[in-house]
N, C-alpha and C. Protein backbone atom coordinates (compact mmCIF):
# COMPACT_ATOMS: atom_id res chain seq x y z
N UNK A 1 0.83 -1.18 0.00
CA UNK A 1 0.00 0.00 0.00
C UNK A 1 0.87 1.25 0.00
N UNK A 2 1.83 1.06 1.09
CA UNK A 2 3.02 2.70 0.51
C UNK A 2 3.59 2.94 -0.98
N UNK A 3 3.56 1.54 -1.31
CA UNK A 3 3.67 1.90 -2.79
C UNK A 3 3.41 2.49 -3.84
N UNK A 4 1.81 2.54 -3.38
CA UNK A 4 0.67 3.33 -4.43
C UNK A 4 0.56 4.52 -4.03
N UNK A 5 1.09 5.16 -3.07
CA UNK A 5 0.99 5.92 -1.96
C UNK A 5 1.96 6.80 -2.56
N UNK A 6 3.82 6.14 -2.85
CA UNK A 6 4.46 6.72 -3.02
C UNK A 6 4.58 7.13 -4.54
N UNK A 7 3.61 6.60 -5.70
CA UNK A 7 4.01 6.39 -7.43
C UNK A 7 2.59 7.54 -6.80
N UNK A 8 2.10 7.81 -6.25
CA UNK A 8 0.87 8.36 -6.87
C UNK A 8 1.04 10.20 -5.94
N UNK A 9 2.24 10.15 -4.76
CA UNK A 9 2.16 11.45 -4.31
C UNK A 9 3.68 11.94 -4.66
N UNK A 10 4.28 11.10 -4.76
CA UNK A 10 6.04 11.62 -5.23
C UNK A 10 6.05 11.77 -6.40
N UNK A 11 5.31 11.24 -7.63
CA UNK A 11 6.13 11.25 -8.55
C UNK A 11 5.12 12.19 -9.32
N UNK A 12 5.40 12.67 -10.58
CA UNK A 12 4.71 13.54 -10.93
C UNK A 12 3.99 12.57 -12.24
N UNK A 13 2.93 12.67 -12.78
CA UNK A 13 2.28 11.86 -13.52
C UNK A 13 1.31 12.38 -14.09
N UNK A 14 0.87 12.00 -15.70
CA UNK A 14 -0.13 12.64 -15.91
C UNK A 14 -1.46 12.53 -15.93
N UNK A 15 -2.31 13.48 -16.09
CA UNK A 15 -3.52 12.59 -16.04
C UNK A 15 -4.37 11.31 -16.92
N UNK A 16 -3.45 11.48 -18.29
CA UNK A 16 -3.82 10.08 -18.69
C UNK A 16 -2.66 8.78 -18.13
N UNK A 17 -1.61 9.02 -17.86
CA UNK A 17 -1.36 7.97 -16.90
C UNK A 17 -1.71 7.38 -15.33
N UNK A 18 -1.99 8.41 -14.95
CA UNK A 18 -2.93 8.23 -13.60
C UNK A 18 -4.24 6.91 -14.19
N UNK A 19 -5.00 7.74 -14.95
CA UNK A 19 -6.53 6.81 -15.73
C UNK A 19 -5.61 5.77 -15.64
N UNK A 20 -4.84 5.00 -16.79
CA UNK A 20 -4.65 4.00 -17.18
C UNK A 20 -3.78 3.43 -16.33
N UNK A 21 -3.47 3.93 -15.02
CA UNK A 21 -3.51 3.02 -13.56
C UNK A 21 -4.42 2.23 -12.64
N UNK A 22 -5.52 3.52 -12.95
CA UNK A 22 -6.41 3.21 -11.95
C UNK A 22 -7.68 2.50 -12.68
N UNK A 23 -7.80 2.41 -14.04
CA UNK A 23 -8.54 1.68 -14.81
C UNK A 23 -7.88 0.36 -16.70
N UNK A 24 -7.27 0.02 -15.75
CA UNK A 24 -6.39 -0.92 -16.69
C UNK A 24 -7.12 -1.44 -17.63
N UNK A 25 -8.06 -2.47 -17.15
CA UNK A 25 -9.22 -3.03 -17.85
C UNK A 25 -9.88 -2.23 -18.79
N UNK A 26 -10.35 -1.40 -18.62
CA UNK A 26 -11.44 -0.84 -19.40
C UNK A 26 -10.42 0.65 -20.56
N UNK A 27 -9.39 0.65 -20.70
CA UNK A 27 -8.54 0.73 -21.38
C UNK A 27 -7.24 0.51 -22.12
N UNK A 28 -7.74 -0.69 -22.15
CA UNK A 28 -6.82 -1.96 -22.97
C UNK A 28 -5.31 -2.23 -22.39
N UNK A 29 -5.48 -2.05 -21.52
CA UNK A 29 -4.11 -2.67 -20.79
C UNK A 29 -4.16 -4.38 -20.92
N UNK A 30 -5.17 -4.41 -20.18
CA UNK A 30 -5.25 -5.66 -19.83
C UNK A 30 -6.62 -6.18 -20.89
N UNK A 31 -6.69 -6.50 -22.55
CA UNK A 31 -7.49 -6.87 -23.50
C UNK A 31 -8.91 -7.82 -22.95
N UNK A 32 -7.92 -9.07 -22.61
CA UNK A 32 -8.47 -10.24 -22.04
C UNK A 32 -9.81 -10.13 -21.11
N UNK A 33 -9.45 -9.27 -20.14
CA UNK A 33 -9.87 -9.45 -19.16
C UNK A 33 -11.13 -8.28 -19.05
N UNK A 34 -10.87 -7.22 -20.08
CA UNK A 34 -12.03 -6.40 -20.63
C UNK A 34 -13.10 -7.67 -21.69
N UNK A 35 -12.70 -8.48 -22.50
CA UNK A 35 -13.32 -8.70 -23.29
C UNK A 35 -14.18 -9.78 -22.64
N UNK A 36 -13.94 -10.42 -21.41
CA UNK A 36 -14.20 -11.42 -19.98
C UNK A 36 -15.30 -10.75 -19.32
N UNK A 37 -15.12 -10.14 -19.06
CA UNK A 37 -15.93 -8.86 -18.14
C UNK A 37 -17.39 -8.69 -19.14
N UNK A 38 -16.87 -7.92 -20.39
CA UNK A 38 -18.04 -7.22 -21.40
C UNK A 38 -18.94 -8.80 -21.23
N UNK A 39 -17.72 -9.87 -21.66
CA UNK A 39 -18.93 -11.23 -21.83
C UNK A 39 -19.57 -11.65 -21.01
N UNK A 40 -19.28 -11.55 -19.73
CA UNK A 40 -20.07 -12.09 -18.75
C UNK A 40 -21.45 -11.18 -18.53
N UNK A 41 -21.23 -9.93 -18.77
CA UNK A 41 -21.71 -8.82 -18.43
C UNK A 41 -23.61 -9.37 -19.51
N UNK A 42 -23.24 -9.70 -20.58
CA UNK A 42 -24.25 -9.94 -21.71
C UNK A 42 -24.13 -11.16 -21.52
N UNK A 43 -23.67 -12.52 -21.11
CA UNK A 43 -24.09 -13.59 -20.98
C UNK A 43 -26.00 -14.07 -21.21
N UNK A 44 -26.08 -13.40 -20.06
CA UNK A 44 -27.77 -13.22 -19.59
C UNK A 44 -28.72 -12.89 -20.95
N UNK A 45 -27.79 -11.84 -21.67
CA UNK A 45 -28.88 -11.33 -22.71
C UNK A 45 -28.65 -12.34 -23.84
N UNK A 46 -27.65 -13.46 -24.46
CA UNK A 46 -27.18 -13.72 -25.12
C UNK A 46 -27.80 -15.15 -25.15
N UNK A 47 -28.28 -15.38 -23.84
CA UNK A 47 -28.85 -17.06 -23.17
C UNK A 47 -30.43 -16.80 -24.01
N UNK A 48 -30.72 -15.53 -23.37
CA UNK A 48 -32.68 -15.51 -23.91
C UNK A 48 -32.62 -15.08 -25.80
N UNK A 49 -31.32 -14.74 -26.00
CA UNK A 49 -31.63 -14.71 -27.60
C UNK A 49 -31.29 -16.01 -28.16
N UNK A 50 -30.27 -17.09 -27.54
CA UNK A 50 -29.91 -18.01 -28.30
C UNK A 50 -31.60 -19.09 -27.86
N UNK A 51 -32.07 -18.83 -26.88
CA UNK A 51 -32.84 -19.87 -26.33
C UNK A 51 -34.30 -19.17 -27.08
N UNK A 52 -34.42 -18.19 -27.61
CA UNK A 52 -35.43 -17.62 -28.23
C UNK A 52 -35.81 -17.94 -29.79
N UNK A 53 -34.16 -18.52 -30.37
CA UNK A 53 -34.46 -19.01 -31.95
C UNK A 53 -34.86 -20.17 -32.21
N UNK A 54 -35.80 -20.41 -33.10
CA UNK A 54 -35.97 -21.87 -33.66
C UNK A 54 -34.69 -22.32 -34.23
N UNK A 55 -35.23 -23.62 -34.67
CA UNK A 55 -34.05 -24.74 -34.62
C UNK A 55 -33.09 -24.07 -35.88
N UNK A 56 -33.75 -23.92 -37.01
CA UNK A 56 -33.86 -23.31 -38.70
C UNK A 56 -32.43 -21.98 -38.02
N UNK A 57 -33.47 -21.12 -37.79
CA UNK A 57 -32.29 -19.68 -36.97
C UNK A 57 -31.02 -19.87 -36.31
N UNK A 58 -30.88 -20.92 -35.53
CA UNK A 58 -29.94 -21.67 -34.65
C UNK A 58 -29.09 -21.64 -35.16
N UNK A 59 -29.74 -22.57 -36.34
CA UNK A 59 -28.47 -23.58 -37.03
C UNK A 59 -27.96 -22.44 -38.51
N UNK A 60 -28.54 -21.58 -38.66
CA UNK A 60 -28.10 -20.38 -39.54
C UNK A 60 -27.24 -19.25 -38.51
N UNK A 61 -27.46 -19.40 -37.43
CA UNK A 61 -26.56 -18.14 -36.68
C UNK A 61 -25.19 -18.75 -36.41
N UNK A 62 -25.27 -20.49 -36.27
CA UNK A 62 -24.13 -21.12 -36.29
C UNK A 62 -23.11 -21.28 -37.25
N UNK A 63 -23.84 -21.52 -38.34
CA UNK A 63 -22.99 -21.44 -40.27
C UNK A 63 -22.45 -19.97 -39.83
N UNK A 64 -23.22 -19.00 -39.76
CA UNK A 64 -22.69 -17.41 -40.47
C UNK A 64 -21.37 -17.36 -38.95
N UNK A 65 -21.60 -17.44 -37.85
CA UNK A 65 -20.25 -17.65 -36.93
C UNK A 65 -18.95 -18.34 -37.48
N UNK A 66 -19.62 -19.52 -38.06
CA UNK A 66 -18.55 -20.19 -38.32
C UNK A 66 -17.99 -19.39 -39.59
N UNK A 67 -18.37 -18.84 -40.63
CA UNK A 67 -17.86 -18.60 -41.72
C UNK A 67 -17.44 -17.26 -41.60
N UNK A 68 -17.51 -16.49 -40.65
CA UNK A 68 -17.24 -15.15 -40.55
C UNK A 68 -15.56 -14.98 -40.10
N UNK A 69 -14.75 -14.29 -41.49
CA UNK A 69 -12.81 -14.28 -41.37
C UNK A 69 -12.55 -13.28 -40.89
């Protein structure tokens, strides 16, 4: 904890490096773990659309996934 204490009152820094300390994730520091987050985040919405298509829709949202470079 003196650590953050000391990078954040000794040293001089700017304000977009300050942000991209204190919010890593959500400005691509860390890709992964933003793109983890967003997914879990829409999981929920993603369950009632896949569970909402007939079989026909399903199996067409699956082809165009798969074929999309």
């Amino acid at each position: 904890m003196d650590s953050i204490f000391y990078f954040t009152i000794y040293q001089e820094k700017t304000v977009k490096e300050t942000l991209i300390n204190f919010f890593p994730v959500f400005l691509r520091n860390y890709w992964f773990v933003t793109v983890y987050i967003v997914l879990l985040i829409l999981s929920p919405f993603l369950n009632k659309l896949i569970n909402s298509l007939s079989q026909k829709q399903y199996t067409y949202l699956i082809e165009e996934i798969m074929n999309t470079k």
